[in-house]
PDB file of N, CA and C in Angstrom:
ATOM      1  N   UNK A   1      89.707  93.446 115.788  1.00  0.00           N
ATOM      2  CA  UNK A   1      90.319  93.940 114.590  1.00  0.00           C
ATOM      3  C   UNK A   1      90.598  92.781 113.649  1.00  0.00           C
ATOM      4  N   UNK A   2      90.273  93.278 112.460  1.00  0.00           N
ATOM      5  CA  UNK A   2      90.755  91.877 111.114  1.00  0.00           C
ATOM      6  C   UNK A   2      91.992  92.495 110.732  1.00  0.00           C
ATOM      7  N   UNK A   3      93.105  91.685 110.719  1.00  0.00           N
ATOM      8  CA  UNK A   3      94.579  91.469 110.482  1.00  0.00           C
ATOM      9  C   UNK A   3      93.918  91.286 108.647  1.00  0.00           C
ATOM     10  N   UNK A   4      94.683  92.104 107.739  1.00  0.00           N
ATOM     11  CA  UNK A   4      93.966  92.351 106.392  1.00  0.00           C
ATOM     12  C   UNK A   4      95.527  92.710 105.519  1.00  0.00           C
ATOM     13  N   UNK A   5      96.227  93.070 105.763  1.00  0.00           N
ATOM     14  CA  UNK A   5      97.681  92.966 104.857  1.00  0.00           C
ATOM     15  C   UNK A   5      98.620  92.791 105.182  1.00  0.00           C
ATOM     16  N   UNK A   6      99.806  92.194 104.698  1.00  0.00           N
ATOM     17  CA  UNK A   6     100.633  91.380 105.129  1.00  0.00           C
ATOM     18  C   UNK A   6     101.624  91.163 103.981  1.00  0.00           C
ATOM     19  N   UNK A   7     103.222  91.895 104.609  1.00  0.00           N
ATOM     20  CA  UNK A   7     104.487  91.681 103.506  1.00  0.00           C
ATOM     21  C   UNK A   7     104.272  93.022 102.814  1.00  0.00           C
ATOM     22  N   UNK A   8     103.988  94.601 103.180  1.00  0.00           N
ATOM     23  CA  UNK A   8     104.167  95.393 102.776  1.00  0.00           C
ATOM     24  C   UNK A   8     105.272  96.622 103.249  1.00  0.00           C
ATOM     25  N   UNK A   9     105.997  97.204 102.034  1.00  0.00           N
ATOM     26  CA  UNK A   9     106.615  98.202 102.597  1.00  0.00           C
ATOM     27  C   UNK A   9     106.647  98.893 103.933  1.00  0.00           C
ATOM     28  N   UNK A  10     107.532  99.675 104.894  1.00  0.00           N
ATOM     29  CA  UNK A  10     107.427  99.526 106.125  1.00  0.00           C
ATOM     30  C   UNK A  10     106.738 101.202 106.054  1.00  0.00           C
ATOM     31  N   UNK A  11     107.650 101.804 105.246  1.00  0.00           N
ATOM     32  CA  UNK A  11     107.513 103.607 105.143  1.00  0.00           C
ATOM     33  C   UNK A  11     105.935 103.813 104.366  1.00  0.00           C
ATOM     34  N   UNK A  12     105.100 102.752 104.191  1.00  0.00           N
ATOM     35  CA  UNK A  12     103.296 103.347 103.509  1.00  0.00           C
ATOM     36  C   UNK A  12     103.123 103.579 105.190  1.00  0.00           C
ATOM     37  N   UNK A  13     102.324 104.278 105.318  1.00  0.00           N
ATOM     38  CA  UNK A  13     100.883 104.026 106.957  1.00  0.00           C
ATOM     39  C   UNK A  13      99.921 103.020 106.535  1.00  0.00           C
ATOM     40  N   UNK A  14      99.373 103.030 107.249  1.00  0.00           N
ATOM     41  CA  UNK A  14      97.629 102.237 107.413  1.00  0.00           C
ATOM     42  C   UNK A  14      96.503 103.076 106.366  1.00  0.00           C
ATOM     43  N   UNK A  15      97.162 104.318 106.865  1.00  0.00           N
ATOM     44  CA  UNK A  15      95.987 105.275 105.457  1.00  0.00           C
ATOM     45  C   UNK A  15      96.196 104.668 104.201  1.00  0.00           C
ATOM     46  N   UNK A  16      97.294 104.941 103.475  1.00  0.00           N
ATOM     47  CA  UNK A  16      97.794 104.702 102.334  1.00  0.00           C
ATOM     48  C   UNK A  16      97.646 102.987 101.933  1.00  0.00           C
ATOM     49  N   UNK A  17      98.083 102.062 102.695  1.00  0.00           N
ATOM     50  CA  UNK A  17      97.343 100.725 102.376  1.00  0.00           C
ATOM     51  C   UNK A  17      96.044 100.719 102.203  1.00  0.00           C
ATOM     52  N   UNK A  18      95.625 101.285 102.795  1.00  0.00           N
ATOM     53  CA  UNK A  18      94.047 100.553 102.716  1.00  0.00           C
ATOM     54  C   UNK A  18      93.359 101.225 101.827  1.00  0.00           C
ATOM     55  N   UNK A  19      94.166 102.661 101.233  1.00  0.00           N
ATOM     56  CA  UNK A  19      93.467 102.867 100.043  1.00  0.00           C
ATOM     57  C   UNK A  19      93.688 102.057  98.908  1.00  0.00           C
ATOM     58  N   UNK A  20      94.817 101.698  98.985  1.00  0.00           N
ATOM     59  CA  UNK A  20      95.365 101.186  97.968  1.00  0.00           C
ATOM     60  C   UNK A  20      94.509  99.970  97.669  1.00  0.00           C
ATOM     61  N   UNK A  21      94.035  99.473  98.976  1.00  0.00           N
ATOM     62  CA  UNK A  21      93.903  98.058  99.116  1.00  0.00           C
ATOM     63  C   UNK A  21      91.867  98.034  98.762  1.00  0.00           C
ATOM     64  N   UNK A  22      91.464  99.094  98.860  1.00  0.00           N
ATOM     65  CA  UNK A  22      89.636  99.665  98.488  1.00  0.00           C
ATOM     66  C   UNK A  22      90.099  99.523  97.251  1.00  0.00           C
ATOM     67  N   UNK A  23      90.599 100.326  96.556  1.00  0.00           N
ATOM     68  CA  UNK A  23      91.159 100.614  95.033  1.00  0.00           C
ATOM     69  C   UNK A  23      91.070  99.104  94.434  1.00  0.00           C
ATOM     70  N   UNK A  24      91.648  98.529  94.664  1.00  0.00           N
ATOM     71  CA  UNK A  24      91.685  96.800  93.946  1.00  0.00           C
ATOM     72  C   UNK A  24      89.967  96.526  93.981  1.00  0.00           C
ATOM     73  N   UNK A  25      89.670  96.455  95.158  1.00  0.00           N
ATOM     74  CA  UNK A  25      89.001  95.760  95.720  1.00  0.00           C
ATOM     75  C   UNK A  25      87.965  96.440  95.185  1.00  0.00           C
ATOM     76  N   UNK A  26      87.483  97.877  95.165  1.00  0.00           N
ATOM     77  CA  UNK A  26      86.332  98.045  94.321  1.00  0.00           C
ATOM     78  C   UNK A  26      86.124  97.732  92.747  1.00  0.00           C
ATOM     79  N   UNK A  27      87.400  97.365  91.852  1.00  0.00           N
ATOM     80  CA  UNK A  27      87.357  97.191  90.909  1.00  0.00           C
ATOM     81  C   UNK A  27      86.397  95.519  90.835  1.00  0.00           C
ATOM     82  N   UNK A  28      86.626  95.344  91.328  1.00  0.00           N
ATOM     83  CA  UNK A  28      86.211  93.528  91.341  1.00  0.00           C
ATOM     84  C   UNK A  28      85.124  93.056  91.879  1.00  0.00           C
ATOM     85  N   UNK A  29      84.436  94.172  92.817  1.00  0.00           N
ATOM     86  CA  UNK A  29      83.020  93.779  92.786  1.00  0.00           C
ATOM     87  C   UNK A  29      82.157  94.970  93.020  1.00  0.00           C
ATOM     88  N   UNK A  30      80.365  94.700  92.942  1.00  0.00           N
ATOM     89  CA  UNK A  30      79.939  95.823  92.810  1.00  0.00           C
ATOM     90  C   UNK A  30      79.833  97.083  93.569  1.00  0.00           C
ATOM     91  N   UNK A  31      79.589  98.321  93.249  1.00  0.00           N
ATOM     92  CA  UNK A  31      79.612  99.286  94.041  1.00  0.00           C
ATOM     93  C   UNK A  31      78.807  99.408  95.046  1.00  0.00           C
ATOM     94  N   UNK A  32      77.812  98.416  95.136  1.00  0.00           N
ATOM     95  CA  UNK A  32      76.321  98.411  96.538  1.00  0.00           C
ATOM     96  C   UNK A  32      77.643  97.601  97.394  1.00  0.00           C
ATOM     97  N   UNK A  33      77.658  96.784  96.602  1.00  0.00           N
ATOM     98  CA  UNK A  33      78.838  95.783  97.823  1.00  0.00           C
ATOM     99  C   UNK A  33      79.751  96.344  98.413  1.00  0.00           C
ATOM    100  N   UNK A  34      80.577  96.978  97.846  1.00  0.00           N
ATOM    101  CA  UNK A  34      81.965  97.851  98.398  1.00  0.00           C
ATOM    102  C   UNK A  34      81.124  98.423  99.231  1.00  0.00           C
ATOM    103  N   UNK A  35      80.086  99.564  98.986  1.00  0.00           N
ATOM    104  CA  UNK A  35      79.860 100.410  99.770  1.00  0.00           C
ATOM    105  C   UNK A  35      79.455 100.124 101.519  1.00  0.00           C
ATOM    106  N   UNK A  36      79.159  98.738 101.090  1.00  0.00           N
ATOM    107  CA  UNK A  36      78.172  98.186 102.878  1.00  0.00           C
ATOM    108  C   UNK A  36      79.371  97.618 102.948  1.00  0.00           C
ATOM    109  N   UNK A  37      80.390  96.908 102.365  1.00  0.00           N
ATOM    110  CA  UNK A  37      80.732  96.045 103.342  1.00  0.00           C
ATOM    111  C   UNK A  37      82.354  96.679 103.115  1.00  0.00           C
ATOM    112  N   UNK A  38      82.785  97.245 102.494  1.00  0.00           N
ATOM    113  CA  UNK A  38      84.243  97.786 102.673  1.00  0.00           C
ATOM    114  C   UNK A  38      84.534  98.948 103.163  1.00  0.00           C
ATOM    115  N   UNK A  39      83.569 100.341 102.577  1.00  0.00           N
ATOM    116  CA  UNK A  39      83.614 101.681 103.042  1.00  0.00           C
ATOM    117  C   UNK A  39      83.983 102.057 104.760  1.00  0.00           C
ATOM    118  N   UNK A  40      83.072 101.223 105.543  1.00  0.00           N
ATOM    119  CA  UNK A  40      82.549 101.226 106.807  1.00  0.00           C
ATOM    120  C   UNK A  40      84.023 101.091 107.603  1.00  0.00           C
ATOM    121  N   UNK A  41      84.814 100.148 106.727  1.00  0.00           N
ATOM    122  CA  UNK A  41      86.291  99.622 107.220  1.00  0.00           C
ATOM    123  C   UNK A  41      87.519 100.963 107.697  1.00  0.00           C
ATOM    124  N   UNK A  42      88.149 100.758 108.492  1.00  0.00           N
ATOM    125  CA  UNK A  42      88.714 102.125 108.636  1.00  0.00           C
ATOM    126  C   UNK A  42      90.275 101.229 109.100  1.00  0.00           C
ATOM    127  N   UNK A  43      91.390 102.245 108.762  1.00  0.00           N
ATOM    128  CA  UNK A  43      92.692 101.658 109.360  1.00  0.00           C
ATOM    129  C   UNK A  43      92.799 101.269 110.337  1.00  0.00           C
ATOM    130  N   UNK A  44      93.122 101.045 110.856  1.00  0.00           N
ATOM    131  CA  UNK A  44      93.945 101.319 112.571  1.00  0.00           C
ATOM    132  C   UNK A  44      95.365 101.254 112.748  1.00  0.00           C
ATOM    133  N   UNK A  45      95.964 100.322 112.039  1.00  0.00           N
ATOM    134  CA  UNK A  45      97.507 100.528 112.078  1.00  0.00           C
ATOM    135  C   UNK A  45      98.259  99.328 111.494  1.00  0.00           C
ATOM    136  N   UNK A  46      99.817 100.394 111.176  1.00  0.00           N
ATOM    137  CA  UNK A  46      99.978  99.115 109.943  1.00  0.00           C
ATOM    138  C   UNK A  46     101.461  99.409 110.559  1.00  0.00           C
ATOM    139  N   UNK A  47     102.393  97.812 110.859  1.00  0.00           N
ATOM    140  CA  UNK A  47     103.410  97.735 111.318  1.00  0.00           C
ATOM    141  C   UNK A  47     104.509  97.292 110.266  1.00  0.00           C
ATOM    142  N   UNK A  48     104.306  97.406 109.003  1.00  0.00           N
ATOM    143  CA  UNK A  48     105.164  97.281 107.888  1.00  0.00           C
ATOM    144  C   UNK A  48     104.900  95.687 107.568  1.00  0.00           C
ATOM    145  N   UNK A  49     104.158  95.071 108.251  1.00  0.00           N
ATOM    146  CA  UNK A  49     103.830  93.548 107.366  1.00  0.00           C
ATOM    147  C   UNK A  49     102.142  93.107 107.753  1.00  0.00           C
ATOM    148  N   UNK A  50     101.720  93.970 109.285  1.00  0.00           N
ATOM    149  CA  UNK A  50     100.037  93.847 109.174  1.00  0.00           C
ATOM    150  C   UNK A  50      99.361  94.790 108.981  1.00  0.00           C
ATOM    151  N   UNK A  51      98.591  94.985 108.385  1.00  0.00           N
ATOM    152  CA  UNK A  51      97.353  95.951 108.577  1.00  0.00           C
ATOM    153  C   UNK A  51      96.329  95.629 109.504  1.00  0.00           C
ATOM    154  N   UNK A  52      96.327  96.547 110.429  1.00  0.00           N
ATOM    155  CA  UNK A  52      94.654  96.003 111.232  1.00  0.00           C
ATOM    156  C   UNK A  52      94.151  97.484 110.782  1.00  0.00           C
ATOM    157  N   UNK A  53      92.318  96.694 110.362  1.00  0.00           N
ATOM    158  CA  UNK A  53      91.496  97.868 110.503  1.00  0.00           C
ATOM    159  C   UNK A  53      89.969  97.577 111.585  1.00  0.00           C
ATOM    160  N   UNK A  54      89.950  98.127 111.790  1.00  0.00           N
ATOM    161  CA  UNK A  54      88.453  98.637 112.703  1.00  0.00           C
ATOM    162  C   UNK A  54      87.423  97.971 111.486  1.00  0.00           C
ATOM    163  N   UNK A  55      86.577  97.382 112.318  1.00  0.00           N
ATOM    164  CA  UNK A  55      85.210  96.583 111.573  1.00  0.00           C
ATOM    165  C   UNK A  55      83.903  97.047 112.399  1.00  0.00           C
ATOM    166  N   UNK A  56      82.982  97.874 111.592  1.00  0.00           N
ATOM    167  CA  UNK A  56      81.586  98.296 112.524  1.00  0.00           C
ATOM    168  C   UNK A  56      81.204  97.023 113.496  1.00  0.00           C
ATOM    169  N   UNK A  57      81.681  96.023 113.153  1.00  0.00           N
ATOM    170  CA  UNK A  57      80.744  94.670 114.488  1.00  0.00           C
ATOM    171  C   UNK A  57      81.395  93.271 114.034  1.00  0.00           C
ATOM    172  N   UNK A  58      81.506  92.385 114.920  1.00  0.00           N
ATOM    173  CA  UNK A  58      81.841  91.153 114.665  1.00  0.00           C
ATOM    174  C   UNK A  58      81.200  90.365 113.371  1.00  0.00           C
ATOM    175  N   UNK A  59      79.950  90.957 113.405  1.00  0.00           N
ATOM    176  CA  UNK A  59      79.020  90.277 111.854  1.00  0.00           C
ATOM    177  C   UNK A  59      79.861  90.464 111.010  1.00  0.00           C
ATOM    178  N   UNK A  60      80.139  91.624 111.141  1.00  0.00           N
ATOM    179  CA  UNK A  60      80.891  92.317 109.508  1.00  0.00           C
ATOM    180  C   UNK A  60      82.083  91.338 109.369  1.00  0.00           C
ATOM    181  N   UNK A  61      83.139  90.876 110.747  1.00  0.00           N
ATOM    182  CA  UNK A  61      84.250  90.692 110.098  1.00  0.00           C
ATOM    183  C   UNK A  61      83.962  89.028 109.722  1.00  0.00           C
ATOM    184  N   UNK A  62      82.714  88.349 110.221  1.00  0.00           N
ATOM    185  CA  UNK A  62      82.481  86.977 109.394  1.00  0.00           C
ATOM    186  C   UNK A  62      81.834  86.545 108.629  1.00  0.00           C
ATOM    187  N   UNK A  63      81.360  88.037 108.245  1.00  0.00           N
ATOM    188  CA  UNK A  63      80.630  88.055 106.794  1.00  0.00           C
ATOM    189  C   UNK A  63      81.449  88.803 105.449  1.00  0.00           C
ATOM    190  N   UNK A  64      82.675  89.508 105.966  1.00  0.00           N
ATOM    191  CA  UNK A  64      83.337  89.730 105.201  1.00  0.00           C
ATOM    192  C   UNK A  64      84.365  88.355 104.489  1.00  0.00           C
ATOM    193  N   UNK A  65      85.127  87.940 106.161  1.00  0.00           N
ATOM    194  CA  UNK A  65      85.891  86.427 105.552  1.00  0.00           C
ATOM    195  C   UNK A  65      85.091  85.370 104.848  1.00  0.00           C
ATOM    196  N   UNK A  66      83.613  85.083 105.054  1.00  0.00           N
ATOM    197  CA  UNK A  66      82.459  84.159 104.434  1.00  0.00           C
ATOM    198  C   UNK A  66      82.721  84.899 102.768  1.00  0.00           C
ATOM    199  N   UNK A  67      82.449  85.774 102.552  1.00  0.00           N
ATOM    200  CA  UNK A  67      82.164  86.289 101.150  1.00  0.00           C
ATOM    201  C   UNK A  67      83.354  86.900 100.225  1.00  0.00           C
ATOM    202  N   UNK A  68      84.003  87.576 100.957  1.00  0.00           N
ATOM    203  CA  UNK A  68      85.510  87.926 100.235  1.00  0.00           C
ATOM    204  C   UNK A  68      86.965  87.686 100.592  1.00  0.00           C
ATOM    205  N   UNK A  69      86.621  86.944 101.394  1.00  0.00           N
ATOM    206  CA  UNK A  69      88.241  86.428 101.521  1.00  0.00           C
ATOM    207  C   UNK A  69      89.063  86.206 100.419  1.00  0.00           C
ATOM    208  N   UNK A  70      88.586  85.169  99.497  1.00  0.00           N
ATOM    209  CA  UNK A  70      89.459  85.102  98.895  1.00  0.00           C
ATOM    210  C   UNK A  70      89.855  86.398  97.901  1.00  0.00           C
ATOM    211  N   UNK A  71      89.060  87.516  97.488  1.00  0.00           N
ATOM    212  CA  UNK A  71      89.074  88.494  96.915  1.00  0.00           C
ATOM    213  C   UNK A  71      90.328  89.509  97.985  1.00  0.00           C
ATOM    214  N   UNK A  72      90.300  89.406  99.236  1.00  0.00           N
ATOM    215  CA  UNK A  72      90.794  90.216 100.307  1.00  0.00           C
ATOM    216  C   UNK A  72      92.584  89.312  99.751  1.00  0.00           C
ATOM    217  N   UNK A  73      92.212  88.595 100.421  1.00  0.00           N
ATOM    218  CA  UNK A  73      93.796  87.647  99.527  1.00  0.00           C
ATOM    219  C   UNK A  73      94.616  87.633  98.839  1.00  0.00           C
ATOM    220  N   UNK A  74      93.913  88.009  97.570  1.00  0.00           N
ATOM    221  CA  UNK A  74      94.216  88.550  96.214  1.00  0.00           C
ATOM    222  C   UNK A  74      94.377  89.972  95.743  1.00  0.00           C
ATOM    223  N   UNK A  75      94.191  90.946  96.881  1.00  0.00           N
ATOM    224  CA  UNK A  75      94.483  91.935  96.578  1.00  0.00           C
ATOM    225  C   UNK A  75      95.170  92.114  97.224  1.00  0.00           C
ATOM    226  N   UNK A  76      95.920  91.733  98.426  1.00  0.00           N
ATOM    227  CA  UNK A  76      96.767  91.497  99.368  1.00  0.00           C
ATOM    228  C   UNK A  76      98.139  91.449  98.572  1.00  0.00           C
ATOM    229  N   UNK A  77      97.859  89.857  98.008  1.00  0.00           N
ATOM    230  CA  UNK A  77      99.510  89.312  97.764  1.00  0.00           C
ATOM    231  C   UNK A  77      99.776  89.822  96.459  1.00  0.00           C
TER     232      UNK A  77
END
């Protein structure tokens, strides 16, 4: 699992972050991109300061930190 938000309200879920958190995140890059490499992403659970979500395969989660981290970061804080 990629640990993906951090320092959020305790009463959102994991659903509700991570829409929130696609929402940013598709604004800022293109829609082929979101679609392969964010869509695929799914919650798993959010303890009021982490988000973990489910990643289709290990590729994904070091090709996601290689290419959008800092974008993931920034929609974070």
């Amino acid at each position: 699992m990629l640990n993906v938000v951090e320092n959020i309200p305790i009463e959102k879920n994991a659903v509700q972050v991570w829409k929130e958190c696609l929402s940013l995140i598709k604004e800022n890059i293109h829609f082929i991109s979101y679609s392969t490499w964010f869509l695929p992403i799914k919650p798993a659970e959010f303890d009021g300061n982490t988000l973990k979500v489910y990643v289709p395969s290990n590729y994904f989660v070091e090709w996601i930190e290689e290419h959008y981290n800092t974008l993931i970061n920034k929609t974070v804080n």
